[in-house]
N, C-alpha and C. Protein backbone atom coordinates (compact mmCIF):
# COMPACT_ATOMS: atom_id res chain seq x y z
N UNK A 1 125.91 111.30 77.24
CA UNK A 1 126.23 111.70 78.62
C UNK A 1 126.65 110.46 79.41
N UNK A 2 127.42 110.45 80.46
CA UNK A 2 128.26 109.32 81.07
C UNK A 2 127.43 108.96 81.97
N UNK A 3 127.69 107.84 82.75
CA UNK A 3 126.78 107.51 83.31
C UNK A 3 126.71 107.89 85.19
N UNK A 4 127.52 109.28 85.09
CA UNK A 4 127.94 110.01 86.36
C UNK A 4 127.27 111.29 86.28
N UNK A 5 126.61 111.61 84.88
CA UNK A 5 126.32 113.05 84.54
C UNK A 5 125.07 113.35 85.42
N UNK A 6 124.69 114.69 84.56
CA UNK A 6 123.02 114.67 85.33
C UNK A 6 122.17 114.17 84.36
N UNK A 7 121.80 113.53 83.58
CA UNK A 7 120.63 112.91 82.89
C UNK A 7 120.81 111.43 83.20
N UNK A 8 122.25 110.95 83.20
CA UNK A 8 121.57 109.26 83.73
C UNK A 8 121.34 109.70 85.26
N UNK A 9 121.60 110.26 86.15
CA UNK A 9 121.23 110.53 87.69
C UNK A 9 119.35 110.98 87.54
N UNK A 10 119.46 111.69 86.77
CA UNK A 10 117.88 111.88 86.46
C UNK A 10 116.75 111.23 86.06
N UNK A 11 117.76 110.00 85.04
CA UNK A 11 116.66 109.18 84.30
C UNK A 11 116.98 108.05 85.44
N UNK A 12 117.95 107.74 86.31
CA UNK A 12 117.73 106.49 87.22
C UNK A 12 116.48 106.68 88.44
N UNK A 13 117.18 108.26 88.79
CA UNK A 13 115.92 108.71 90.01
C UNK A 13 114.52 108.59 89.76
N UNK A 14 114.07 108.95 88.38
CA UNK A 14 112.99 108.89 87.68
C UNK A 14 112.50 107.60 87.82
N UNK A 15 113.22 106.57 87.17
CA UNK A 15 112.96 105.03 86.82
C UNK A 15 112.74 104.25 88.53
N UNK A 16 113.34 104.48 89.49
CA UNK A 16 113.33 104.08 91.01
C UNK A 16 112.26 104.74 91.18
N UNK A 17 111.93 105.71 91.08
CA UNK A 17 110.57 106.61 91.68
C UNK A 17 109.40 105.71 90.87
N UNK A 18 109.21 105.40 89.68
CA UNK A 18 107.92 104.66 88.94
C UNK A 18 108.15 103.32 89.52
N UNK A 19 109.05 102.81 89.71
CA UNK A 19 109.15 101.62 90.48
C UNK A 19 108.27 101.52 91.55
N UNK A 20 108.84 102.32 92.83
CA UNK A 20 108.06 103.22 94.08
C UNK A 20 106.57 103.28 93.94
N UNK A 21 106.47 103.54 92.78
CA UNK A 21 104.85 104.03 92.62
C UNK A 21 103.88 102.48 92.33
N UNK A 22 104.70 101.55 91.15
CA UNK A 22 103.87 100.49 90.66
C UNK A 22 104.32 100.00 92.09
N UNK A 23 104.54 99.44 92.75
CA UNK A 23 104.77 98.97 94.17
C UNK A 23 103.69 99.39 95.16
N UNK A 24 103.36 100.78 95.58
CA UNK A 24 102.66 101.08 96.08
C UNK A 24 101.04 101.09 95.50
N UNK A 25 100.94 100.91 94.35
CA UNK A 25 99.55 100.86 93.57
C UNK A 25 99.41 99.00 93.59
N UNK A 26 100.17 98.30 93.42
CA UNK A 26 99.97 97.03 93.92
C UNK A 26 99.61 96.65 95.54
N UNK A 27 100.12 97.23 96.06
CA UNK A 27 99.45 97.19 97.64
C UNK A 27 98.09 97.37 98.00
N UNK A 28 98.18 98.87 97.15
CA UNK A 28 96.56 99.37 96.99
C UNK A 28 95.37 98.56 96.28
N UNK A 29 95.73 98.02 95.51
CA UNK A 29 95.38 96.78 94.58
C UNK A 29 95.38 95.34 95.37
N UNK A 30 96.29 95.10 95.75
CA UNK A 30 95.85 93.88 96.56
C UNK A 30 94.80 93.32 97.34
N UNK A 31 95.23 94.75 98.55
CA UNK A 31 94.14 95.28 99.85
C UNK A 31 92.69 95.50 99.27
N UNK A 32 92.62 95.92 98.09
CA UNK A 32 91.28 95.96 97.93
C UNK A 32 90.87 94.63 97.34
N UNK A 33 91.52 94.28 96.49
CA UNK A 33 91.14 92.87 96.17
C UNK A 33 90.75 92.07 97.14
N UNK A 34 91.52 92.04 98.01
CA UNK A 34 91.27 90.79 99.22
C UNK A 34 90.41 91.06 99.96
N UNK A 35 89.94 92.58 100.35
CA UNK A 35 88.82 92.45 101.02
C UNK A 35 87.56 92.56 100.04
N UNK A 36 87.62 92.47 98.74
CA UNK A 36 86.30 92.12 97.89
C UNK A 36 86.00 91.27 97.65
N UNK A 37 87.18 90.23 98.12
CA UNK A 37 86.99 88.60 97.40
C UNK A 37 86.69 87.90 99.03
N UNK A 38 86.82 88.56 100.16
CA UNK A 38 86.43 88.58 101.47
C UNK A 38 87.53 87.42 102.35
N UNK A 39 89.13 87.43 101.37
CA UNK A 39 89.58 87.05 102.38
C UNK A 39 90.04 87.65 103.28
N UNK A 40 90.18 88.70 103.59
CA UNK A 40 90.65 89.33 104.91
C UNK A 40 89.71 90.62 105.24
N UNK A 41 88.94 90.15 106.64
CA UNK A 41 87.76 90.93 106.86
C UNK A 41 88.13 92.17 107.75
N UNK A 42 89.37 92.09 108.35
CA UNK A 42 89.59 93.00 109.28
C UNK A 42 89.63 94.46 108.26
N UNK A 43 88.89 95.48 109.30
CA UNK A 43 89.14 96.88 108.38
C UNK A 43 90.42 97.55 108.67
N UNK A 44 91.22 96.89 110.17
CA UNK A 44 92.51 97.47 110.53
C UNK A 44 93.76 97.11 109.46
N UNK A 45 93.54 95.50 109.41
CA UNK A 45 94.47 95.08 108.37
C UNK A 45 94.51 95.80 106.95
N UNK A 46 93.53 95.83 106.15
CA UNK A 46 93.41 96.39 104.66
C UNK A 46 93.27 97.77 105.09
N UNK A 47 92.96 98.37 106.15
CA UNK A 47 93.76 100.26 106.50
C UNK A 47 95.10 100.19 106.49
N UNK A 48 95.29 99.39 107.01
CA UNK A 48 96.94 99.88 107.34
C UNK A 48 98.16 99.18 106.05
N UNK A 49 97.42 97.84 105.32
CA UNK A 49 98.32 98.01 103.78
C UNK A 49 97.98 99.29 102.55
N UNK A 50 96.72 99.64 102.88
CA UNK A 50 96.15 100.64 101.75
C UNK A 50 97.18 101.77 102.12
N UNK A 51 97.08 101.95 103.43
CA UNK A 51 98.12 103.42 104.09
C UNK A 51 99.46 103.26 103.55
N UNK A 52 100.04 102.27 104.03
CA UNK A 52 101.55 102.01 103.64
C UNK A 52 101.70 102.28 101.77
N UNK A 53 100.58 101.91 101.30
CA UNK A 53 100.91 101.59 99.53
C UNK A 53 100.33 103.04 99.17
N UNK A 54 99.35 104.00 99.94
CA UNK A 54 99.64 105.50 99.98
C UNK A 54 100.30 106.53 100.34
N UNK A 55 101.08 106.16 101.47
CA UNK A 55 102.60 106.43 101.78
C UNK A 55 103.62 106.29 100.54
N UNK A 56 103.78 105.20 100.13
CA UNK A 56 105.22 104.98 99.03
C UNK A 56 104.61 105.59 97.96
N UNK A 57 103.28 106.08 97.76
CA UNK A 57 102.78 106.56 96.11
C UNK A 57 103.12 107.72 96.43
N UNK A 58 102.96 108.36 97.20
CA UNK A 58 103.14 109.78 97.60
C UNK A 58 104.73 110.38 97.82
N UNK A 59 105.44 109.53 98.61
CA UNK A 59 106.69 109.60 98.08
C UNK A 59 107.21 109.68 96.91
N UNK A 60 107.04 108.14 96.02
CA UNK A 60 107.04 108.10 95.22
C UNK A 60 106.80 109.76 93.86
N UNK A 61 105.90 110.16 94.01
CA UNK A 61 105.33 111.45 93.53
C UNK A 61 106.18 112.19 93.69
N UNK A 62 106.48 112.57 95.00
CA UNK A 62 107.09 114.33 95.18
C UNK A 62 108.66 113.76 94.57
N UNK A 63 109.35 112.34 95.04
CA UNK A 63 110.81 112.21 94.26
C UNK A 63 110.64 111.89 92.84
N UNK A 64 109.36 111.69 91.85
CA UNK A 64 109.82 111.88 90.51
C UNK A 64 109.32 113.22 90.20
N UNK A 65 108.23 114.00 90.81
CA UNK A 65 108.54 115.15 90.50
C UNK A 65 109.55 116.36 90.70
N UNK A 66 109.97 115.64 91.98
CA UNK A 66 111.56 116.45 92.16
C UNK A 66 112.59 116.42 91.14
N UNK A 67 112.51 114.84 90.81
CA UNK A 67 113.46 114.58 90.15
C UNK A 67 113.34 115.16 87.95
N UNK A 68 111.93 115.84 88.00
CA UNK A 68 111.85 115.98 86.66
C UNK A 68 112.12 117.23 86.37
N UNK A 69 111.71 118.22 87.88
CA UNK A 69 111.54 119.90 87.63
C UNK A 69 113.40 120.05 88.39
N UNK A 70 114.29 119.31 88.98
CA UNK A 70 114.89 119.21 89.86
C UNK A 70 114.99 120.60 90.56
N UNK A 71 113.58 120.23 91.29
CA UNK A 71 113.56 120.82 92.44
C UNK A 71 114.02 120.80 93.76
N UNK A 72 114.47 121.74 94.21
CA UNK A 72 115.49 121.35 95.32
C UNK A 72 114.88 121.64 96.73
N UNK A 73 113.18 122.06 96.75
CA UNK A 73 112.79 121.76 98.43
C UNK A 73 112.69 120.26 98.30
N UNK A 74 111.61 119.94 97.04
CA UNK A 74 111.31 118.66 96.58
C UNK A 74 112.03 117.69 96.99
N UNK A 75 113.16 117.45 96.41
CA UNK A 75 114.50 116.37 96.80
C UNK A 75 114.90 116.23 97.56
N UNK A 76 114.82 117.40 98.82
CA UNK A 76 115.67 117.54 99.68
C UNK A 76 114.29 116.79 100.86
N UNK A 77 113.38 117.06 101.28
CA UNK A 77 112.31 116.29 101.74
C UNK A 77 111.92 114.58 101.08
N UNK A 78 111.94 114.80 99.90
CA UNK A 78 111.87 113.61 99.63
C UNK A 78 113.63 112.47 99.86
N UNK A 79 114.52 112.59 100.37
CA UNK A 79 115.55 111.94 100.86
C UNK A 79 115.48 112.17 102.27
N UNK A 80 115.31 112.90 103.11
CA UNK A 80 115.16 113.08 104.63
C UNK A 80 113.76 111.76 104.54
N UNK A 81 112.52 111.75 104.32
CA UNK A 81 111.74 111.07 104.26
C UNK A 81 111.93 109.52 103.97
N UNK A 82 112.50 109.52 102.68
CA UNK A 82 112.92 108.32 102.65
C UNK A 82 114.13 107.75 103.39
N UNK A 83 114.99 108.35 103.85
CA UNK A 83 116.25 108.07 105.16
C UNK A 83 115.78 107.15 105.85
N UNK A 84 114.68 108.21 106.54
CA UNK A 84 113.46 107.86 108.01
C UNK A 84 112.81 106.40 107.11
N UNK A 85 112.44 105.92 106.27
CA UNK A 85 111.62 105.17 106.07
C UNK A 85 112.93 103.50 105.74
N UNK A 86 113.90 104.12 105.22
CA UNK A 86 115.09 103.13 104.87
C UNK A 86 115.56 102.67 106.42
N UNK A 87 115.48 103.37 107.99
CA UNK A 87 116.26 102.93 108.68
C UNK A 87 114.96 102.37 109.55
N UNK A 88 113.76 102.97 109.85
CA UNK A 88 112.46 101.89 110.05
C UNK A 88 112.36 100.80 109.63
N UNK A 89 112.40 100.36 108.35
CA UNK A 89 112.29 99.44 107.60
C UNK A 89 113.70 98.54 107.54
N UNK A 90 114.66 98.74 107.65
CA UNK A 90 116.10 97.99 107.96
C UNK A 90 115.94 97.45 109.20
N UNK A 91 115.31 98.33 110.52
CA UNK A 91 115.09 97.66 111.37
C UNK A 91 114.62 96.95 111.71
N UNK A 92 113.18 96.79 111.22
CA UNK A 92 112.55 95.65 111.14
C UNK A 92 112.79 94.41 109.93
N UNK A 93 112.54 94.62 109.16
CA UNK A 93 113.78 93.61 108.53
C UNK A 93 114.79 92.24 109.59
N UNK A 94 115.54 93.70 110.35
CA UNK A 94 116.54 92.80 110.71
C UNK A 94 116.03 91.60 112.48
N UNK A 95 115.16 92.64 112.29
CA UNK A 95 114.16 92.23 113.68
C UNK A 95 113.12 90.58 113.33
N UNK A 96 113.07 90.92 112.05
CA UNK A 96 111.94 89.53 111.84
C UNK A 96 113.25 88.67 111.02
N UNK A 97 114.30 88.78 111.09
CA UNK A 97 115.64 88.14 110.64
C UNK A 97 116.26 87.28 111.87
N UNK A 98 116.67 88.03 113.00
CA UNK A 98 116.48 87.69 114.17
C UNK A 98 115.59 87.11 115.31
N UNK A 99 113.87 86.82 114.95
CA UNK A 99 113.15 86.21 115.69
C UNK A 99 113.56 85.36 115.91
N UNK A 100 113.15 84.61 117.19
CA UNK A 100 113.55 83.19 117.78
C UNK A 100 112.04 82.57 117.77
N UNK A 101 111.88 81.10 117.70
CA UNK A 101 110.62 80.86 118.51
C UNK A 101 109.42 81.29 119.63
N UNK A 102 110.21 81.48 121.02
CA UNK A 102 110.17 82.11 121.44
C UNK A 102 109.47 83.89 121.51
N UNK A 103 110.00 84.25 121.32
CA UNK A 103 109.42 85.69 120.31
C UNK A 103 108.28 85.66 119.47
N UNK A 104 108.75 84.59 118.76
CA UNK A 104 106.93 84.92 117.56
C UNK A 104 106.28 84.21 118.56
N UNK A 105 106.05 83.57 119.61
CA UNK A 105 105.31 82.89 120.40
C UNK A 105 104.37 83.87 121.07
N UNK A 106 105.46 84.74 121.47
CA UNK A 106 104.81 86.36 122.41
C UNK A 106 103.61 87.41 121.06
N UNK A 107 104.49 87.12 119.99
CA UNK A 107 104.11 88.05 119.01
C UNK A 107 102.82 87.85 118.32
N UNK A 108 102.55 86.33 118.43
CA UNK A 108 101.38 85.79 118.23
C UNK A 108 100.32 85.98 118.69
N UNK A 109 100.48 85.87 120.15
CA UNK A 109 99.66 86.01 121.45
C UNK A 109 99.19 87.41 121.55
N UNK A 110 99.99 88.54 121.15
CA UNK A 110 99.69 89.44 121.10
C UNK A 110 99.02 90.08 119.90
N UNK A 111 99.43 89.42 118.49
CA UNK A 111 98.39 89.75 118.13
C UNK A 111 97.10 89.50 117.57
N UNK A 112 96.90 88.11 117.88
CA UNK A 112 95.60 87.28 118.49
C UNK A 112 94.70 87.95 119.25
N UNK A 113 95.82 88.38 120.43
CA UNK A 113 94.73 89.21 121.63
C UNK A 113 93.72 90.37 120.88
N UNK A 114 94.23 91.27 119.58
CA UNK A 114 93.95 92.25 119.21
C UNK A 114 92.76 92.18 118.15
N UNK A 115 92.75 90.90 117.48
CA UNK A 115 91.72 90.60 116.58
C UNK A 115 90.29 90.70 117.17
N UNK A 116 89.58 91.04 116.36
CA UNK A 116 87.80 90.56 116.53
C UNK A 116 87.69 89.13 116.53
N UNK A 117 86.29 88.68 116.76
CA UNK A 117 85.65 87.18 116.62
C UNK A 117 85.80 87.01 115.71
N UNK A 118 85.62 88.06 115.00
CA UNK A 118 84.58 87.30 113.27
C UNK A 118 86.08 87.49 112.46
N UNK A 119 87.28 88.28 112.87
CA UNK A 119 88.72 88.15 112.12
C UNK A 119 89.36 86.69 112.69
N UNK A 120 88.98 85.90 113.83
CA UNK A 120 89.69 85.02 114.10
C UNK A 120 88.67 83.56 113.65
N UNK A 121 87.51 84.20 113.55
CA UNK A 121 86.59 82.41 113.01
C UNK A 121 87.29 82.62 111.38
N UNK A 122 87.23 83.74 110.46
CA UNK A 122 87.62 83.89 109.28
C UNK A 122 89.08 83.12 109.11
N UNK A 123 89.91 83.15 110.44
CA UNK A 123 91.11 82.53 110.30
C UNK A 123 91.04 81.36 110.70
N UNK A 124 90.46 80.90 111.48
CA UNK A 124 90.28 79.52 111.90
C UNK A 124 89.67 78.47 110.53
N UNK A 125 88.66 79.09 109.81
CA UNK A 125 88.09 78.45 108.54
C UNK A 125 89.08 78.38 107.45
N UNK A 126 90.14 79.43 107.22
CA UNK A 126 90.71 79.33 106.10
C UNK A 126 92.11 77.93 106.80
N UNK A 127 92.38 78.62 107.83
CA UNK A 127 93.66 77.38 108.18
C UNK A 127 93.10 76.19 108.58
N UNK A 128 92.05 75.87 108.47
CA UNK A 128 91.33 74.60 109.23
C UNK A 128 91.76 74.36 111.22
N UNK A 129 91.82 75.15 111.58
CA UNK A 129 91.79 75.32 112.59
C UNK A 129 91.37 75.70 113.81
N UNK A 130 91.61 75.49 115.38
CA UNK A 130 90.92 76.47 116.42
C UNK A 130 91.68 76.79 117.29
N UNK A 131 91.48 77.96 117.90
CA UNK A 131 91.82 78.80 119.11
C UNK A 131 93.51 78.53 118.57
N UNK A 132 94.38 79.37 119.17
CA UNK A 132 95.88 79.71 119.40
C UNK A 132 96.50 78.78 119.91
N UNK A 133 96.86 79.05 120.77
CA UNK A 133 97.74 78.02 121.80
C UNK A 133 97.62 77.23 122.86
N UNK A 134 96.74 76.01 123.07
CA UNK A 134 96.36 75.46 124.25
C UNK A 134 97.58 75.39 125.09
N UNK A 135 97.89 76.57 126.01
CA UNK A 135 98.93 76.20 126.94
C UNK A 135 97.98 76.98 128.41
N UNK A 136 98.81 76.82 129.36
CA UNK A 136 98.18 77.45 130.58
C UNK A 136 97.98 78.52 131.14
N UNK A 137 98.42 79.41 130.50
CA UNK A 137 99.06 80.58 130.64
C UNK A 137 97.08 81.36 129.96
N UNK A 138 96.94 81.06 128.59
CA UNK A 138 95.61 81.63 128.05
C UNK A 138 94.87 80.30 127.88
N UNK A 139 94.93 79.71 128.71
CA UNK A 139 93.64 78.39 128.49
C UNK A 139 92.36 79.09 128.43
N UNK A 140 91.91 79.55 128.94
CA UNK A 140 90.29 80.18 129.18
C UNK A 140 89.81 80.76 127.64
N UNK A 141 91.15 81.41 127.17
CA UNK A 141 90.64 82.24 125.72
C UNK A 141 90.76 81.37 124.81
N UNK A 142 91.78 79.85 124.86
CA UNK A 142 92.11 79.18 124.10
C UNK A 142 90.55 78.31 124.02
N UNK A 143 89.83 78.11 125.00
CA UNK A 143 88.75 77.69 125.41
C UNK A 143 87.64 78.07 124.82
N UNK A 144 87.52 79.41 124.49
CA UNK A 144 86.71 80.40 124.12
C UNK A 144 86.43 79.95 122.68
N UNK A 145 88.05 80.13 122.66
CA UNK A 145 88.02 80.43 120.48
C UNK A 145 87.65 79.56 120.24
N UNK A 146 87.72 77.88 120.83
CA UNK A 146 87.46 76.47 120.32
C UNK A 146 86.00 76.51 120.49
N UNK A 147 85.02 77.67 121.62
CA UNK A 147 83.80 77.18 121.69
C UNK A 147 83.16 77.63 120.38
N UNK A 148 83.79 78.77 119.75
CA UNK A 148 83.07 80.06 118.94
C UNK A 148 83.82 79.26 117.35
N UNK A 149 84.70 78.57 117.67
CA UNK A 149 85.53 77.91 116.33
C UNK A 149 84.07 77.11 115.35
N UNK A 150 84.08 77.20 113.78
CA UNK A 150 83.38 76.77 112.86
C UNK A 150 84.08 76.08 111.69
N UNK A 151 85.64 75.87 112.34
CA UNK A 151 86.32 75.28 111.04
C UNK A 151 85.62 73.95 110.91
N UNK A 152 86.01 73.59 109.31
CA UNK A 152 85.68 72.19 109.03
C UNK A 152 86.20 71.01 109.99
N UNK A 153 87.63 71.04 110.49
CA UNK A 153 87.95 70.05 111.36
C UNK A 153 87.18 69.86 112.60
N UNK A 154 86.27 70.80 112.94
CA UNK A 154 85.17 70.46 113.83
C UNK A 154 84.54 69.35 113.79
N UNK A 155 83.93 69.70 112.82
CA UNK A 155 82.89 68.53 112.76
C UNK A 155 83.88 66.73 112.98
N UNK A 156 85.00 66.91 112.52
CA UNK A 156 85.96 65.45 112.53
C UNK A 156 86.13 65.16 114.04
N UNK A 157 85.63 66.28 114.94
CA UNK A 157 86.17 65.92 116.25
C UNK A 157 87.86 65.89 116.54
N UNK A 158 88.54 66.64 115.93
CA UNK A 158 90.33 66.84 116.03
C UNK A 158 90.80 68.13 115.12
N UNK A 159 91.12 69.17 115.73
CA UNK A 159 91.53 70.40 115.53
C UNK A 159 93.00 70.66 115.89
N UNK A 160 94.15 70.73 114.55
CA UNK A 160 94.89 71.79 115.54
C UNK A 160 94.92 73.01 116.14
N UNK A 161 95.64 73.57 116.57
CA UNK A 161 95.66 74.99 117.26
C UNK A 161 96.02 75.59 115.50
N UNK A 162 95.43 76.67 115.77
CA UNK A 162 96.43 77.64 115.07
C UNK A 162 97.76 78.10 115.21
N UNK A 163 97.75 78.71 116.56
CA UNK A 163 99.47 78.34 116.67
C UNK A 163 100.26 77.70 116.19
N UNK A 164 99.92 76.90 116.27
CA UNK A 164 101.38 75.92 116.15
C UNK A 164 100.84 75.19 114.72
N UNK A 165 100.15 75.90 114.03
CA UNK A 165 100.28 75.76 111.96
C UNK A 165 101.10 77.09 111.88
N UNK A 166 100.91 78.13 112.56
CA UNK A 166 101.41 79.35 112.08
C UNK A 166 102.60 79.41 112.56
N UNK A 167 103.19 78.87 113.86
CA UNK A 167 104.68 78.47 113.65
C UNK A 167 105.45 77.53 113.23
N UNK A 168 104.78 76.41 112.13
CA UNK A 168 105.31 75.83 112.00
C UNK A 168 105.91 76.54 110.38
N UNK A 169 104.98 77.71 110.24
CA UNK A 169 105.41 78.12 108.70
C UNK A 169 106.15 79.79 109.19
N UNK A 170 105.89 79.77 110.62
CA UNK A 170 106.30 81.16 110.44
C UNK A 170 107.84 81.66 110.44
N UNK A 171 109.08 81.00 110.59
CA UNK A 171 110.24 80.98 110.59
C UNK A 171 110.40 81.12 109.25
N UNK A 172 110.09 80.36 108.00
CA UNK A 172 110.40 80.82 106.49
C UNK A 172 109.24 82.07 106.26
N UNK A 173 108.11 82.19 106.79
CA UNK A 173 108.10 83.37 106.34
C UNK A 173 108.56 84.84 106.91
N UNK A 174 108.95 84.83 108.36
CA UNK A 174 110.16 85.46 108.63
C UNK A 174 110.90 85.89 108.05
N UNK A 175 111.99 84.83 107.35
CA UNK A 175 112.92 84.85 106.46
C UNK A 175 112.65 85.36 105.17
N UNK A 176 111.74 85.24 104.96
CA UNK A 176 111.04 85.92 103.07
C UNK A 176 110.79 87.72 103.39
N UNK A 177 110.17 87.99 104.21
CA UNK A 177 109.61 89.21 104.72
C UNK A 177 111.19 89.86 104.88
N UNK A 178 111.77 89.58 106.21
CA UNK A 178 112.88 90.02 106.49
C UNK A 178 114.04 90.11 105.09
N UNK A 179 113.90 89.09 104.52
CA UNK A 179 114.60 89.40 102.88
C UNK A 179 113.92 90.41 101.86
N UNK A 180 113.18 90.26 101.90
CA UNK A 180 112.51 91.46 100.86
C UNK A 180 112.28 92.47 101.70
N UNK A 181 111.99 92.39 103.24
CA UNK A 181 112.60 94.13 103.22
C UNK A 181 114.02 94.77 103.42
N UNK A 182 115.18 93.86 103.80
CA UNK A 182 115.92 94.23 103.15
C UNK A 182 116.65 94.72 101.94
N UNK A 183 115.56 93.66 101.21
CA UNK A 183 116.08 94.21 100.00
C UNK A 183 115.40 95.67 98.99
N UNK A 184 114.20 95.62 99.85
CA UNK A 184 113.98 97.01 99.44
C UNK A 184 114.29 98.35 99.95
N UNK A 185 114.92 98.17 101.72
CA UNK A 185 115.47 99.16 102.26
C UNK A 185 116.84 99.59 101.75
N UNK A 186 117.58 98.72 101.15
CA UNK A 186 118.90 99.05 100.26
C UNK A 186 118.27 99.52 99.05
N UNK A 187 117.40 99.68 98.04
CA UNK A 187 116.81 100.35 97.37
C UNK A 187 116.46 101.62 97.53
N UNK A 188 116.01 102.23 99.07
CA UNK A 188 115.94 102.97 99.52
C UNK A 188 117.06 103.91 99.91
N UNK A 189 118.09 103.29 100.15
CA UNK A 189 119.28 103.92 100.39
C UNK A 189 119.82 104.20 99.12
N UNK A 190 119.55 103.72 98.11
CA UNK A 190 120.09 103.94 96.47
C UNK A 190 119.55 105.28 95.89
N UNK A 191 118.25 105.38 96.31
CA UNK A 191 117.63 106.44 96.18
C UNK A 191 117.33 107.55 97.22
N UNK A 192 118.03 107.63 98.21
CA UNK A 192 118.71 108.64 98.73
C UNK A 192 120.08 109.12 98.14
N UNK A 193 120.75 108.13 97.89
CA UNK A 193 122.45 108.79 97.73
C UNK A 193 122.03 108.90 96.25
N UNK A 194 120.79 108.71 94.99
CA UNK A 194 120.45 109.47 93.99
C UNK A 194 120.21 110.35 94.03
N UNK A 195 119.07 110.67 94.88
CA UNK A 195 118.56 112.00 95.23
C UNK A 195 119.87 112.87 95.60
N UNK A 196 120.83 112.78 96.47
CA UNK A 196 121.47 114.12 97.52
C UNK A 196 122.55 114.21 96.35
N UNK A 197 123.59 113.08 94.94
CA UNK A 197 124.21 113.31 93.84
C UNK A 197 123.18 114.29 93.15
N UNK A 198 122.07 113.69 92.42
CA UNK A 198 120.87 114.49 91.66
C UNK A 198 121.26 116.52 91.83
N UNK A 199 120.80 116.16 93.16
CA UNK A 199 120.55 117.66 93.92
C UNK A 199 121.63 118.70 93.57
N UNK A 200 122.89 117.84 94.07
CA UNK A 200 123.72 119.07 94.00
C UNK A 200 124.37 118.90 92.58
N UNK A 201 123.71 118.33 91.43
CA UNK A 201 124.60 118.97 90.29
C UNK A 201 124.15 119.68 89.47
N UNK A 202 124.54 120.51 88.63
CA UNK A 202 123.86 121.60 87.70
C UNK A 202 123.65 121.33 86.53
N UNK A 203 121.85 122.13 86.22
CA UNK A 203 121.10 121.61 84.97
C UNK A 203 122.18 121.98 83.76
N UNK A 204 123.12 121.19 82.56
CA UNK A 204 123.44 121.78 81.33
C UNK A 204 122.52 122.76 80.99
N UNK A 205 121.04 122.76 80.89
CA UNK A 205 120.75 123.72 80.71
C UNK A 205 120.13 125.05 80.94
N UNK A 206 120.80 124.66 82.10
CA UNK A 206 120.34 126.35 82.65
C UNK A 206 121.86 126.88 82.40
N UNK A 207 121.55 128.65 83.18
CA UNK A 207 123.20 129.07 83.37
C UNK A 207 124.41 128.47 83.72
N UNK A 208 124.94 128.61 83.25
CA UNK A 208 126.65 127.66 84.04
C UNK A 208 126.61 128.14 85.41
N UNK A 209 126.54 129.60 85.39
CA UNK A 209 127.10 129.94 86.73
C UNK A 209 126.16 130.03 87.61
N UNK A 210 125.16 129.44 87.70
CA UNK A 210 124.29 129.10 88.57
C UNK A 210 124.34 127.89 89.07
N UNK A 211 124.15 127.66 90.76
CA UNK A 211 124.15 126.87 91.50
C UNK A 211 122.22 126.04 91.32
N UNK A 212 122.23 125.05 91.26
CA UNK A 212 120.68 124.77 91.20
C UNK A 212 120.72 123.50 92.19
């Protein structure tokens, strides 16, 4: 069969969908790892990668089972779904492609503001660091974190901020993030325009003159 027919369209959709899945079971895998090995204590953070890597398994699922019974509510939900998830994900992508200084400065601050104590001493110990940003604007909290701070550079009497370790790395990792989700949102779009080819062509073996 050519490689336009319906069995390579079937066996590619198939092969992108197990992809989908070991992807999302590595997330799930990670997140738990890291909070057993206790580097990341927040329960919001390891909720919300466990969610995302149960999101793509579940996708994942209904488009290789669409793609095995070629079922056509199946396929047809599972490409509307993934659309929505290819043009979310392009956007941001192109959004952490486009940060300025500036921006992750705000983005920081904000989500600093959102952490617990015990998620920001956990970060202060691993980066050797204290409090965010000594500027004027949050001196009082910057004040705070340095009183409640337990990193090792304490005791030396000379701490940097965290801030400004995390922007000094955060522009390449910007760039890494924003690249790999690009490059998996064009993956996403591969497996839409698989799925909506898939859909409309007919099984050899069913009836000819049936539409499937």
């Amino acid at each position: 069969m050519v490689c336009g027919g319906f069995t390579c369209s079937k066996n590619a959709l198939c092969s992108l969908n197990v992809v989908y899945m070991l992807v999302g079971l590595l997330l799930i895998g990670v997140a738990v790892w890291g909070k057993g090995f206790g580097l990341v204590s927040s329960i919001h953070i390891i909720g919300g990668v466990i969610a995302v890597g149960v999101f793509l398994l579940l996708i994942a699922i209904v488009g290789l089972v669409g793609a095995i019974h070629h079922h056509q509510v199946m396929l047809f939900f599972y490409m509307v779904i993934l659309f929505i998830v290819f043009l979310f994900q392009f956007g941001v992508s192109c959004s952490c492609l486009a940060m300025n200084r500036g921006q992750q400065v705000v983005l920081l601050n904000s989500t600093w503001g959102m952490l617990n104590n015990k998620t920001k001493v956990n970060l202060e110990d691993q980066l050797d660091c204290c409090g965010l940003l000594n500027v004027s604007k949050s001196r009082s909290q910057f004040e705070e974190d340095v009183k409640n701070c337990h990193a090792p550079c304490k005791a030396e009497g000379i701490c940097p901020s965290c801030g400004d370790k995390m922007l000094n790395h955060a522009a390449e990792a910007l760039k890494i993030l924003g690249g790999v989700g690009l490059f998996f949102s064009f993956s996403e779009i591969l497996g839409v325009w698989l799925a909506v080819r898939y859909r409309n062509q007919k099984d050899p073996r069913a009836n000819p003159s049936a539409f499937l």
